[in-house]
N, C-alpha and C. Protein backbone atom coordinates (compact mmCIF):
# COMPACT_ATOMS: atom_id res chain seq x y z
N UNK A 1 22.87 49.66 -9.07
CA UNK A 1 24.28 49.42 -8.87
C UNK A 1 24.81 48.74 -10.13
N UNK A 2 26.01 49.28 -10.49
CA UNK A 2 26.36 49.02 -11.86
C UNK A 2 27.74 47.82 -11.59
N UNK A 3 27.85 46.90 -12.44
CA UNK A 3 28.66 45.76 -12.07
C UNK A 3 29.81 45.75 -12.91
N UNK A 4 30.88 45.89 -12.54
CA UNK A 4 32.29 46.11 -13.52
C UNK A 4 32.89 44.63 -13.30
N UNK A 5 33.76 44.47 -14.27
CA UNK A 5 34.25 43.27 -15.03
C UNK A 5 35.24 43.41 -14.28
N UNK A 6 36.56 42.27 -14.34
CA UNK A 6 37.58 43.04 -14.02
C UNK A 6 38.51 43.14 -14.86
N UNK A 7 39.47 43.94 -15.57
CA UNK A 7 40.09 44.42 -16.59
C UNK A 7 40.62 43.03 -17.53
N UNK A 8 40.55 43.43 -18.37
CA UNK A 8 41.06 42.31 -19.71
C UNK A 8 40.29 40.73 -19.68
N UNK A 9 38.73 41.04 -19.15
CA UNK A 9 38.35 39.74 -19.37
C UNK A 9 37.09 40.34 -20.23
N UNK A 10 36.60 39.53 -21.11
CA UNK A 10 35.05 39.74 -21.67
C UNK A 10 34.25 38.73 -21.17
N UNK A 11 32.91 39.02 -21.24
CA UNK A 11 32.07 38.16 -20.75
C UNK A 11 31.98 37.00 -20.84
N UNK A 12 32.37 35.84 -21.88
CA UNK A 12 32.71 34.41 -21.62
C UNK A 12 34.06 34.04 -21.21
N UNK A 13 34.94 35.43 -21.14
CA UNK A 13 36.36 34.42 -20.07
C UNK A 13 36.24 34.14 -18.69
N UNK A 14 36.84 33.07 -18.46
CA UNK A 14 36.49 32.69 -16.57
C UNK A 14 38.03 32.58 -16.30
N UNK A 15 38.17 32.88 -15.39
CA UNK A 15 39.75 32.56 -15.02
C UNK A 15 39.23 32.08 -13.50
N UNK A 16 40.21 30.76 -14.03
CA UNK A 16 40.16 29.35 -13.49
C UNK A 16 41.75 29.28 -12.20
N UNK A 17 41.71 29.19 -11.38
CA UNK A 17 42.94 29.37 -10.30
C UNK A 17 43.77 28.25 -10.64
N UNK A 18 45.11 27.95 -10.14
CA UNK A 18 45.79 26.91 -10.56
C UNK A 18 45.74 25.75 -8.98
N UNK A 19 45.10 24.37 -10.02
CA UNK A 19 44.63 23.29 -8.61
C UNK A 19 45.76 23.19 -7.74
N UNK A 20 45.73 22.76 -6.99
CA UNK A 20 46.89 22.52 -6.04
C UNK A 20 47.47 20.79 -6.47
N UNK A 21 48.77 20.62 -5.83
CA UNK A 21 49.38 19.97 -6.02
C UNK A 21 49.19 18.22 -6.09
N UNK A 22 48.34 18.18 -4.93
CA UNK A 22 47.81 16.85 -4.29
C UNK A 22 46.52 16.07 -5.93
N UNK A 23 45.79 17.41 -6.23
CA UNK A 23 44.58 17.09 -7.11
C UNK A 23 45.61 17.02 -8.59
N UNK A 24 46.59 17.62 -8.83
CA UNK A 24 47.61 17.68 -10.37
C UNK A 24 48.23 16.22 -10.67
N UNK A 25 47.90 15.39 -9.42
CA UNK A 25 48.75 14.25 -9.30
C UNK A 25 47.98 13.40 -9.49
N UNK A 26 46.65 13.05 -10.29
CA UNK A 26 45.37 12.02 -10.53
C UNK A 26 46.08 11.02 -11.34
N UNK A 27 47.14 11.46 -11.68
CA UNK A 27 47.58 10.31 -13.06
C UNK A 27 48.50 9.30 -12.53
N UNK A 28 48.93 9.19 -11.59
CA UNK A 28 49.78 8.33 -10.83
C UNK A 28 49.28 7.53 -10.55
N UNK A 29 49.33 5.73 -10.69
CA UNK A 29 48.89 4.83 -10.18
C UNK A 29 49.08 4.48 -8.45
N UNK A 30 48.20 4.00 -8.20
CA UNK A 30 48.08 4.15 -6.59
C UNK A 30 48.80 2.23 -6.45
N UNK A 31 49.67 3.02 -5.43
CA UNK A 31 50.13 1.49 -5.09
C UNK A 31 49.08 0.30 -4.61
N UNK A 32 49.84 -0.78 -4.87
CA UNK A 32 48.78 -2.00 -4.23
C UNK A 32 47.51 -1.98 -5.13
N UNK A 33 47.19 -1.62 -5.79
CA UNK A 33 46.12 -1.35 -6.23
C UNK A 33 45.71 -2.40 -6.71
N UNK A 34 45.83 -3.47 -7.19
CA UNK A 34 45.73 -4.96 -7.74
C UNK A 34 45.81 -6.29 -6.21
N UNK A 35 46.25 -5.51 -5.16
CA UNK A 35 46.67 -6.90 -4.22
C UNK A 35 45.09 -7.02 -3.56
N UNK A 36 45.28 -8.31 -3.75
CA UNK A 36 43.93 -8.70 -2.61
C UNK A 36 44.04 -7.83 -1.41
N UNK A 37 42.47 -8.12 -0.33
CA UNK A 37 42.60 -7.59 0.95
C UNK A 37 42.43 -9.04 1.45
N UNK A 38 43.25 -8.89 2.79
CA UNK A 38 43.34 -10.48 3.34
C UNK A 38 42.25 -10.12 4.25
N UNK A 39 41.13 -10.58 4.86
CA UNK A 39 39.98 -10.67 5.93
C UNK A 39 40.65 -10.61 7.45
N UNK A 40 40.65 -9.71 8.23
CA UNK A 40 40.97 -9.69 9.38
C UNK A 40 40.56 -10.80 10.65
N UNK A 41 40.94 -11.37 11.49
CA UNK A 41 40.25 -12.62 11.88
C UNK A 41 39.93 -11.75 13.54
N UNK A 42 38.52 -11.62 13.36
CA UNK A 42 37.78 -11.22 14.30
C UNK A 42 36.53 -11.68 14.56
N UNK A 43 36.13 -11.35 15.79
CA UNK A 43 35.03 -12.61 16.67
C UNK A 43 33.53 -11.07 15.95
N UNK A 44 33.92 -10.39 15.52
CA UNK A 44 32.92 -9.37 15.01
C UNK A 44 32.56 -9.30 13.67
N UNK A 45 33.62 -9.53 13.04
CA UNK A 45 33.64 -9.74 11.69
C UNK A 45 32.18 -10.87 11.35
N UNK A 46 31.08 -10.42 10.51
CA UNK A 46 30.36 -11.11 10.59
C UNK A 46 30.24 -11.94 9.13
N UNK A 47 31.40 -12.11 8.47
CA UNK A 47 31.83 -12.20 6.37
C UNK A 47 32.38 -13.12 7.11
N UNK A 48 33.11 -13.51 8.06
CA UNK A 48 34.69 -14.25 8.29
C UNK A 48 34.16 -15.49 7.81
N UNK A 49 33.50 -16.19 8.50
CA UNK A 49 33.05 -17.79 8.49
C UNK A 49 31.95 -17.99 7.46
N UNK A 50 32.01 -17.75 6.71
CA UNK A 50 29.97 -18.10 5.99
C UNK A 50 30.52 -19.26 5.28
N UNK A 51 31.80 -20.13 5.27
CA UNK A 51 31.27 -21.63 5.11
C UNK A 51 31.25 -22.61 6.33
N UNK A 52 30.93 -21.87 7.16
CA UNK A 52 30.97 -23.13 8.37
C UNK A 52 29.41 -23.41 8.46
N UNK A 53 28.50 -24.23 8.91
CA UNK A 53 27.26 -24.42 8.54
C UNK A 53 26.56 -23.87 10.12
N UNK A 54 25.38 -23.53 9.86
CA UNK A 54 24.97 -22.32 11.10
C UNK A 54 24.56 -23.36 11.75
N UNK A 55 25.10 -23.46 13.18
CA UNK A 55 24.60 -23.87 14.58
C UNK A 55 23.20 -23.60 14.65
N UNK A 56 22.38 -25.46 15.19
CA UNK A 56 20.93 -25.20 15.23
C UNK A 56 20.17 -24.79 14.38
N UNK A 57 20.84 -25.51 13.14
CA UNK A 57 20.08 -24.59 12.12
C UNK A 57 18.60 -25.14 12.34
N UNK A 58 18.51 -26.12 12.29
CA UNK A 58 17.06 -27.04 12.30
C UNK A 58 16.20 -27.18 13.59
N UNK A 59 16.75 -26.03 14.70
CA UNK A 59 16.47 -26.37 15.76
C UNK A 59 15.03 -25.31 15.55
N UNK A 60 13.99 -25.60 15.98
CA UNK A 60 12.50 -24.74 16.06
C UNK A 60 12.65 -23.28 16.80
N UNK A 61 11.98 -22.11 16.51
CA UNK A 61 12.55 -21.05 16.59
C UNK A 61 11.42 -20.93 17.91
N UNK A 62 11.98 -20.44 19.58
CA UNK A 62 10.91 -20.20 20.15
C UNK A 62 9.95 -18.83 20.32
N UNK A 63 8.85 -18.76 20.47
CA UNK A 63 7.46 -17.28 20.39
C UNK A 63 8.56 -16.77 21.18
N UNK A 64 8.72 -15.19 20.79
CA UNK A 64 8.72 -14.26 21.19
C UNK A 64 7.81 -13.94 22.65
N UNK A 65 8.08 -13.15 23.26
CA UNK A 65 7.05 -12.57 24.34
C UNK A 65 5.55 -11.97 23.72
N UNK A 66 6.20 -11.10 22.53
CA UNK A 66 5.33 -10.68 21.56
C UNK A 66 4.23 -11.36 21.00
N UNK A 67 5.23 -12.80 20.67
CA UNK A 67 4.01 -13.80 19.98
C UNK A 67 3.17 -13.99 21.15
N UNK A 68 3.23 -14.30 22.12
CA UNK A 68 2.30 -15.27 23.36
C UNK A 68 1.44 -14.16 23.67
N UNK A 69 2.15 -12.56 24.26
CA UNK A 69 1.09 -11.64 24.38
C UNK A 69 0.04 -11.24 23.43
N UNK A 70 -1.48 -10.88 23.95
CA UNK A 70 -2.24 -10.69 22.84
C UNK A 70 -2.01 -9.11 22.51
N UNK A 71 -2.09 -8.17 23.55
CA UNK A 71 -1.37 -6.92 23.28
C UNK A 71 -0.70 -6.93 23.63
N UNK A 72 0.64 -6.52 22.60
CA UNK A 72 2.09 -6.41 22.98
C UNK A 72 2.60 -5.10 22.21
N UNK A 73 3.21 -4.66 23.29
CA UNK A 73 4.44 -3.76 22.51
C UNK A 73 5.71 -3.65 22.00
N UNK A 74 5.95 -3.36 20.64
CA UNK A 74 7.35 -3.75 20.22
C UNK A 74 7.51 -1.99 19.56
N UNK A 75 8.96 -2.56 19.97
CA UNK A 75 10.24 -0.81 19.56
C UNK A 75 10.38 -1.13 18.13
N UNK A 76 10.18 -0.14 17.71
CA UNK A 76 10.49 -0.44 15.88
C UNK A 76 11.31 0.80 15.75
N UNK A 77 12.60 0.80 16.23
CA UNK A 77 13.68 1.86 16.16
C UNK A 77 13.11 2.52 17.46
N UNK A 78 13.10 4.16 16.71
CA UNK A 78 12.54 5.04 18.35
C UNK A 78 10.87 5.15 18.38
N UNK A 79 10.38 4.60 17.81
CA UNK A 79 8.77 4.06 18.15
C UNK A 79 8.26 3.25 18.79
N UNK A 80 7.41 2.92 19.66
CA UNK A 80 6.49 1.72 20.40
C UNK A 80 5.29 2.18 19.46
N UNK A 81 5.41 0.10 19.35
CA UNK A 81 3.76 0.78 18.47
C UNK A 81 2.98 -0.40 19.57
N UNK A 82 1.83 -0.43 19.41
CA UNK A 82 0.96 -1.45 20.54
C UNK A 82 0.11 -1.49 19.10
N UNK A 83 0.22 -3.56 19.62
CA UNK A 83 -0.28 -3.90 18.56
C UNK A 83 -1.81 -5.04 19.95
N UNK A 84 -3.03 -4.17 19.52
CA UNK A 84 -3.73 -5.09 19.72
C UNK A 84 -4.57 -6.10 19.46
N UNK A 85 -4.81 -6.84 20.12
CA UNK A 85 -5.07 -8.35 19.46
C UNK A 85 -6.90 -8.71 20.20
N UNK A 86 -7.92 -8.79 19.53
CA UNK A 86 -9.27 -9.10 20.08
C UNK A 86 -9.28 -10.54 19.43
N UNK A 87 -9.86 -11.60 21.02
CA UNK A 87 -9.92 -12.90 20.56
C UNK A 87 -11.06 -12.98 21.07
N UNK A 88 -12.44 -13.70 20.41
CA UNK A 88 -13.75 -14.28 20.64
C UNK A 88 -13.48 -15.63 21.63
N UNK A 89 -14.30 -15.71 22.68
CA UNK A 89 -13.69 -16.68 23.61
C UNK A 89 -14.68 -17.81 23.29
N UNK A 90 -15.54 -17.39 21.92
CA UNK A 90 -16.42 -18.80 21.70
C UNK A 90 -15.83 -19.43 20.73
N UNK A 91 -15.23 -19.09 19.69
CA UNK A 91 -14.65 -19.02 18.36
C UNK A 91 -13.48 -19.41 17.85
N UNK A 92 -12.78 -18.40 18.72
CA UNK A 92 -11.65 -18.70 18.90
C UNK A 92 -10.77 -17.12 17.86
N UNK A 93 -11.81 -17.15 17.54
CA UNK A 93 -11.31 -15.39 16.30
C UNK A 93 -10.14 -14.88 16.84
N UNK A 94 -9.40 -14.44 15.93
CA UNK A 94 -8.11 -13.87 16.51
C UNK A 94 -7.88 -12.86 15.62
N UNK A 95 -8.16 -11.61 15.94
CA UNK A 95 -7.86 -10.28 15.07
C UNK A 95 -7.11 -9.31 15.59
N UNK A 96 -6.22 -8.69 14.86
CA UNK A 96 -6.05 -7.12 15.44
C UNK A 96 -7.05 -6.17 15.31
N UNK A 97 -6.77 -5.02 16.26
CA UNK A 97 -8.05 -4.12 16.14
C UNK A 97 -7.59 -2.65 16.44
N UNK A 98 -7.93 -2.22 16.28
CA UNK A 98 -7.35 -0.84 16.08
C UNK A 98 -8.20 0.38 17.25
N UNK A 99 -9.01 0.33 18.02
CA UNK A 99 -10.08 0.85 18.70
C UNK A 99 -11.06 -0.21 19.43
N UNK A 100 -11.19 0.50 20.66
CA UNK A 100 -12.37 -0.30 21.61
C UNK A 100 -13.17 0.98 21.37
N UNK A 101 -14.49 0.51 21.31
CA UNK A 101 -14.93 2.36 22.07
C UNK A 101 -16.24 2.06 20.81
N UNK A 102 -17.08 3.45 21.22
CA UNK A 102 -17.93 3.51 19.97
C UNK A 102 -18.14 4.26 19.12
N UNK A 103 -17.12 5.28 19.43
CA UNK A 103 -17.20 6.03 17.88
C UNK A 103 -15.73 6.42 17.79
N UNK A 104 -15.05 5.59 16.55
CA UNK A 104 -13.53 5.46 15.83
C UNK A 104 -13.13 7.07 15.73
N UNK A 105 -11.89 7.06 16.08
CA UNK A 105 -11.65 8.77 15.82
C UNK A 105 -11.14 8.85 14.34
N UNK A 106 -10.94 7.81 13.68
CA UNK A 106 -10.65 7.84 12.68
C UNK A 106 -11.86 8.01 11.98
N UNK A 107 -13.26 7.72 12.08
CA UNK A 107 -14.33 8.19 11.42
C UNK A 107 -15.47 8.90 11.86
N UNK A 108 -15.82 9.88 12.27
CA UNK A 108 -16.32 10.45 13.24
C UNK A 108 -18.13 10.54 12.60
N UNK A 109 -18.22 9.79 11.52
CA UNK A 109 -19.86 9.69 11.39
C UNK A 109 -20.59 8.62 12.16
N UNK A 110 -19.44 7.91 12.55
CA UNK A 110 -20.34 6.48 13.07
C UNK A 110 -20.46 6.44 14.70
N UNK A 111 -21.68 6.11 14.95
CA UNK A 111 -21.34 6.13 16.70
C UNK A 111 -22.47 5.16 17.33
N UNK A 112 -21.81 4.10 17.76
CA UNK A 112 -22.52 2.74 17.72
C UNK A 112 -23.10 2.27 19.09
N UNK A 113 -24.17 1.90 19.99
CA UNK A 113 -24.87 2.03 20.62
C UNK A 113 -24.23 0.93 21.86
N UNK A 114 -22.70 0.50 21.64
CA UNK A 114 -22.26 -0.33 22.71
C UNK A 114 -20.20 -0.08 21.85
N UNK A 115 -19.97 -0.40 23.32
CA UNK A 115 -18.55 -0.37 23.32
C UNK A 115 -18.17 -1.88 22.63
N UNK A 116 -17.70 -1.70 20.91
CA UNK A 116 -16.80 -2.40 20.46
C UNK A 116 -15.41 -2.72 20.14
N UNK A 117 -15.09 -3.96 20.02
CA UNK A 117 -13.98 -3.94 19.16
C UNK A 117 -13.69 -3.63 17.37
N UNK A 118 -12.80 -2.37 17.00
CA UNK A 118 -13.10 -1.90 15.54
C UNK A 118 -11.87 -2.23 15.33
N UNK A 119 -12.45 -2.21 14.30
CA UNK A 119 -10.65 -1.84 12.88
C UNK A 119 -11.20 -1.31 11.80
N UNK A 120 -10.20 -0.72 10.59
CA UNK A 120 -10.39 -0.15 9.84
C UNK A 120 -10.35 -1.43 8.90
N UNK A 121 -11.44 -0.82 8.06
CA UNK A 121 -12.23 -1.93 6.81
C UNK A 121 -10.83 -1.98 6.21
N UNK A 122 -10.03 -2.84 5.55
CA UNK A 122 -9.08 -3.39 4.77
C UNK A 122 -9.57 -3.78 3.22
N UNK A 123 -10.88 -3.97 3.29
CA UNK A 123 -10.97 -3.74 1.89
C UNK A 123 -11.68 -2.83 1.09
N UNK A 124 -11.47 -1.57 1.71
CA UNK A 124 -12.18 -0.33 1.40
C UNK A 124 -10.67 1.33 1.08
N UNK A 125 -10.74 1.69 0.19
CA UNK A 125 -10.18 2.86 0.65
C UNK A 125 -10.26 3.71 2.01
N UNK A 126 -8.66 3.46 2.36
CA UNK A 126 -8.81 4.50 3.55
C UNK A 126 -9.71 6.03 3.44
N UNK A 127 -9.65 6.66 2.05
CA UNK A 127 -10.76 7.70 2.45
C UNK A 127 -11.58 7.46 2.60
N UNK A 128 -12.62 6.58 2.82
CA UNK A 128 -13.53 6.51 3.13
C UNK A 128 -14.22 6.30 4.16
N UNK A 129 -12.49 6.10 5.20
CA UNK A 129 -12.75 5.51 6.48
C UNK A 129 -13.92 4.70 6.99
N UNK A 130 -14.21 3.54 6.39
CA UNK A 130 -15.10 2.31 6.66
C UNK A 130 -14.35 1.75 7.62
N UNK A 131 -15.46 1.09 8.62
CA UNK A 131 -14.74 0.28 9.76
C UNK A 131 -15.40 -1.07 9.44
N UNK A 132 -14.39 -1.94 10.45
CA UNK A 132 -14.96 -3.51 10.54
C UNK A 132 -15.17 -3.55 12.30
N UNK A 133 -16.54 -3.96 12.43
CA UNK A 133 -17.00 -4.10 13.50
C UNK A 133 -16.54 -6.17 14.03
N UNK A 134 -15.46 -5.99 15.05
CA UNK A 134 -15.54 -7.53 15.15
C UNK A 134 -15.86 -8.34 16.21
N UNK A 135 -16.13 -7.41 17.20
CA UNK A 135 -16.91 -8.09 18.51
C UNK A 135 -17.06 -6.91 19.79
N UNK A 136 -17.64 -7.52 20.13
CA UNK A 136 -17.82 -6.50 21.94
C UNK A 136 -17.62 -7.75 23.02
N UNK A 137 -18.07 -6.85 24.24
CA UNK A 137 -17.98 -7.88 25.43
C UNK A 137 -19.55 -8.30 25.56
N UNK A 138 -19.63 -9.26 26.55
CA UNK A 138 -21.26 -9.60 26.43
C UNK A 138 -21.56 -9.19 27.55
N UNK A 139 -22.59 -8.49 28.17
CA UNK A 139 -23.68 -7.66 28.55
C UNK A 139 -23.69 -8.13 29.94
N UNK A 140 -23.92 -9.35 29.94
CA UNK A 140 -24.03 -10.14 31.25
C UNK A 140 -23.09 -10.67 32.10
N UNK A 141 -21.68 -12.08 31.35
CA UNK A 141 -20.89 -11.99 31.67
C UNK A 141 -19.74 -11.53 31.33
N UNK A 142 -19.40 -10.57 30.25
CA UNK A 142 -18.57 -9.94 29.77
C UNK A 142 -17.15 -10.49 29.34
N UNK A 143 -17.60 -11.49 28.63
CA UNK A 143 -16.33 -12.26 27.92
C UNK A 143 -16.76 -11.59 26.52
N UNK A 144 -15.44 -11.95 25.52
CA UNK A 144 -15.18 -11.06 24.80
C UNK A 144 -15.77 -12.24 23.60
N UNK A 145 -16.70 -11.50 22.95
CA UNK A 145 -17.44 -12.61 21.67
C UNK A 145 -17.23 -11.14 20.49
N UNK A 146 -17.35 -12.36 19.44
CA UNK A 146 -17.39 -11.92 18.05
C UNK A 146 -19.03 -11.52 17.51
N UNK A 147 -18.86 -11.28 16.47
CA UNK A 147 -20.48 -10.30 15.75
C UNK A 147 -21.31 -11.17 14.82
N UNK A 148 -20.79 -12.69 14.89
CA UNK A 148 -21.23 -13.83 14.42
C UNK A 148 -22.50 -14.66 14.81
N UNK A 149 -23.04 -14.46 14.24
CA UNK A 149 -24.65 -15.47 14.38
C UNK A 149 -24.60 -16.63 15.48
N UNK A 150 -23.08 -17.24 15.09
CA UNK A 150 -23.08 -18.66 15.98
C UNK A 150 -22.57 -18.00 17.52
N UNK A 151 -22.47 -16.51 17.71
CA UNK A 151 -21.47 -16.30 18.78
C UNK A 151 -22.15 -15.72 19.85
N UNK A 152 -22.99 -14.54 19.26
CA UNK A 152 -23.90 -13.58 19.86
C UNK A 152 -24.90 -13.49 19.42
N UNK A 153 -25.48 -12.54 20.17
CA UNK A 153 -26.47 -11.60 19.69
C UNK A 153 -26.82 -10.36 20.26
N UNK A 154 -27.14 -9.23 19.27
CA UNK A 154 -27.30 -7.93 19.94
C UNK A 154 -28.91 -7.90 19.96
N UNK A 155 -29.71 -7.13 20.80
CA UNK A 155 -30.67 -7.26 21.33
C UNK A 155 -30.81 -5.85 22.04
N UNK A 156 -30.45 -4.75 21.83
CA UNK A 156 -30.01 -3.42 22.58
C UNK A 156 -28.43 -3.55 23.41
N UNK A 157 -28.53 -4.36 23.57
CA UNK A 157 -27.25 -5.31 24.22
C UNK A 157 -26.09 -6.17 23.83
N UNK A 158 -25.07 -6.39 23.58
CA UNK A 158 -24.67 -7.65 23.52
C UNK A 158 -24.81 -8.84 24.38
N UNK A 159 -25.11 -10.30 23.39
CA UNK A 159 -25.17 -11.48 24.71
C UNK A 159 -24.35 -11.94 24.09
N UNK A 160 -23.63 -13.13 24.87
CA UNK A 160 -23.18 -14.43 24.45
C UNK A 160 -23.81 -15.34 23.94
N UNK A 161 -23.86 -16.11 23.64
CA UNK A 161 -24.57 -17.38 23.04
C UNK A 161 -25.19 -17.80 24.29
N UNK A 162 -24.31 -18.20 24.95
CA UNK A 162 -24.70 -19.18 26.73
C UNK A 162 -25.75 -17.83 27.74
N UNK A 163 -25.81 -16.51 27.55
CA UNK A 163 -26.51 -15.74 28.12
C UNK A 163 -27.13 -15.72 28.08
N UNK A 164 -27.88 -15.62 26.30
CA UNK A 164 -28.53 -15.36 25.24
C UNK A 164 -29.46 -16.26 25.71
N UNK A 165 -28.83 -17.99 26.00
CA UNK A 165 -29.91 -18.81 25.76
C UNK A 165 -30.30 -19.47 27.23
N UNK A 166 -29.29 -18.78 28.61
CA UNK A 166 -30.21 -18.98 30.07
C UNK A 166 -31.09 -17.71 29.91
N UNK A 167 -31.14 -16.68 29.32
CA UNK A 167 -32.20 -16.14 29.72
C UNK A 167 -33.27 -15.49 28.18
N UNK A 168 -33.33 -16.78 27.89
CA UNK A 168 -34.10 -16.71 26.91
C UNK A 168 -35.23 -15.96 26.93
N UNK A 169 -36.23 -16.77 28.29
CA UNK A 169 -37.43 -16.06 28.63
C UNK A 169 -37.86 -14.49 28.48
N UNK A 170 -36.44 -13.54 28.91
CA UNK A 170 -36.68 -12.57 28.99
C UNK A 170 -36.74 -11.56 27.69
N UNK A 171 -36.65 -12.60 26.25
CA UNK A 171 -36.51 -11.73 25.29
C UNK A 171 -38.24 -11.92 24.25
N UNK A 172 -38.38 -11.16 23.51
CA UNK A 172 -39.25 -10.77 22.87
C UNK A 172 -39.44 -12.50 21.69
N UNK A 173 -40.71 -13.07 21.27
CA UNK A 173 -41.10 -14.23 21.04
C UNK A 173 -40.27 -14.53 19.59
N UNK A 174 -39.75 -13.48 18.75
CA UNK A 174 -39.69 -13.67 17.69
C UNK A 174 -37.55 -13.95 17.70
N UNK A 175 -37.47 -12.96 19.08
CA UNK A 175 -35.92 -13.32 19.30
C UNK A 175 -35.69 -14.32 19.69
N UNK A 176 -36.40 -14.93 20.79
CA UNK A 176 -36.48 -16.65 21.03
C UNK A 176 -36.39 -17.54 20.01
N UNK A 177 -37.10 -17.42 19.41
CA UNK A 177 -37.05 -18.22 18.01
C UNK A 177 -35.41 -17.98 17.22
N UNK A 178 -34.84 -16.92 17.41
CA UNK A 178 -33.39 -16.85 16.79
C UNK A 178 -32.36 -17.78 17.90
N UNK A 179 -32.77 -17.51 18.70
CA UNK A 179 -31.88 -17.98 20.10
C UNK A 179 -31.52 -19.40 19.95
N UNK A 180 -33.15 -19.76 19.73
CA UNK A 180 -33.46 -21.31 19.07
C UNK A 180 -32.51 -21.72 18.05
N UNK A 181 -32.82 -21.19 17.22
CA UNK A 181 -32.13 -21.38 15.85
C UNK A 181 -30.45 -21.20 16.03
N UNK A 182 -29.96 -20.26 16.28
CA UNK A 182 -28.68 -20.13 16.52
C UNK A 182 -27.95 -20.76 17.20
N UNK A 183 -28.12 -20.84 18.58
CA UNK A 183 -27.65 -21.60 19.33
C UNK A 183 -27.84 -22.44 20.27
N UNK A 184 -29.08 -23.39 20.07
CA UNK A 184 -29.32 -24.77 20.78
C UNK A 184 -28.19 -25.58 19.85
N UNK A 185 -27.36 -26.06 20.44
CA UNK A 185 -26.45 -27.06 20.76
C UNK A 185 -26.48 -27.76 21.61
């Protein structure tokens, strides 16, 4: 298909339409254009007052629901995210954690021989998906302990410290001796 010009133009003329009336008129100074704007006096207006000094300023800010819950959910626009929180009930540890369970879906090589509390390693590249192992429940009475020498011990099992060491008898001579060591208090 062959493309025709249209008569009496050559290839660099453009013919340009004539602007309309409203856009021909740019050169006219716009009234008021120098007067202040006076501030409207409204209970919405949130500019109106900023020299009056803020009510309570010094007064202590109280926890959220959020703060006091250990898992809590908060709206972050149109999202709920659940933020959970694993606390060692010997310790006192207070972490977020990202997974109970024993094998992270975020890393699917690892698969660990008791239901923990995980998170993802923080000081590792995410490709590499490394986890941080930070506690389980204990075996016997199932309070929630940390992966700490002074806290537990795994044994095929998790114990508590206090489990660990009423039923000492029942563990192998050389784990006694850790039991000993760890946690006689």
């Amino acid at each position: 298909m062959e493309h025709k010009q249209p008569s009496g133009m050559t290839e660099t003329q453009v013919e340009i339409p004539q602007a309309p009336d409203r856009i021909q008129n740019l050169e006219k100074p716009i009234e008021n254009q120098n007067k202040p704007v006076e501030p409207t006096a409204s209970r919405n207006n949130p500019i109106q007052n900023l020299e009056k000094p803020i009510e309570n300023q010094n007064k202590p800010v109280e926890p959220t629901a959020s703060q006091n819950n250990p898992n809590i959910s908060e709206n972050i626009g149109d999202v709920t995210e659940t933020i959970l929180t694993f606390k060692c009930e010997l310790c006192n540890l207070n972490e977020t954690y990202d997974f109970f369970g024993k094998s992270p879906p975020w890393s699917t090589k690892i698969v660990l021989l008791e239901n923990a509390y995980i998170c993802k390693d923080p000081f590792t590249i995410p490709q590499k998906k490394q986890v941080l192992i930070l506690g389980s429940k204990c075996s016997v009475c199932e309070i929630d302990v940390c992966v700490s020498p002074k806290c537990s011990l795994f044994f095929s099992k998790r114990f508590c410290k206090h489990c660990a060491f009423k039923n000492m008898t029942y563990f192998p001579t050389q784990i006694q001796m850790k039991i000993n060591k760890n946690f006689a208090s």
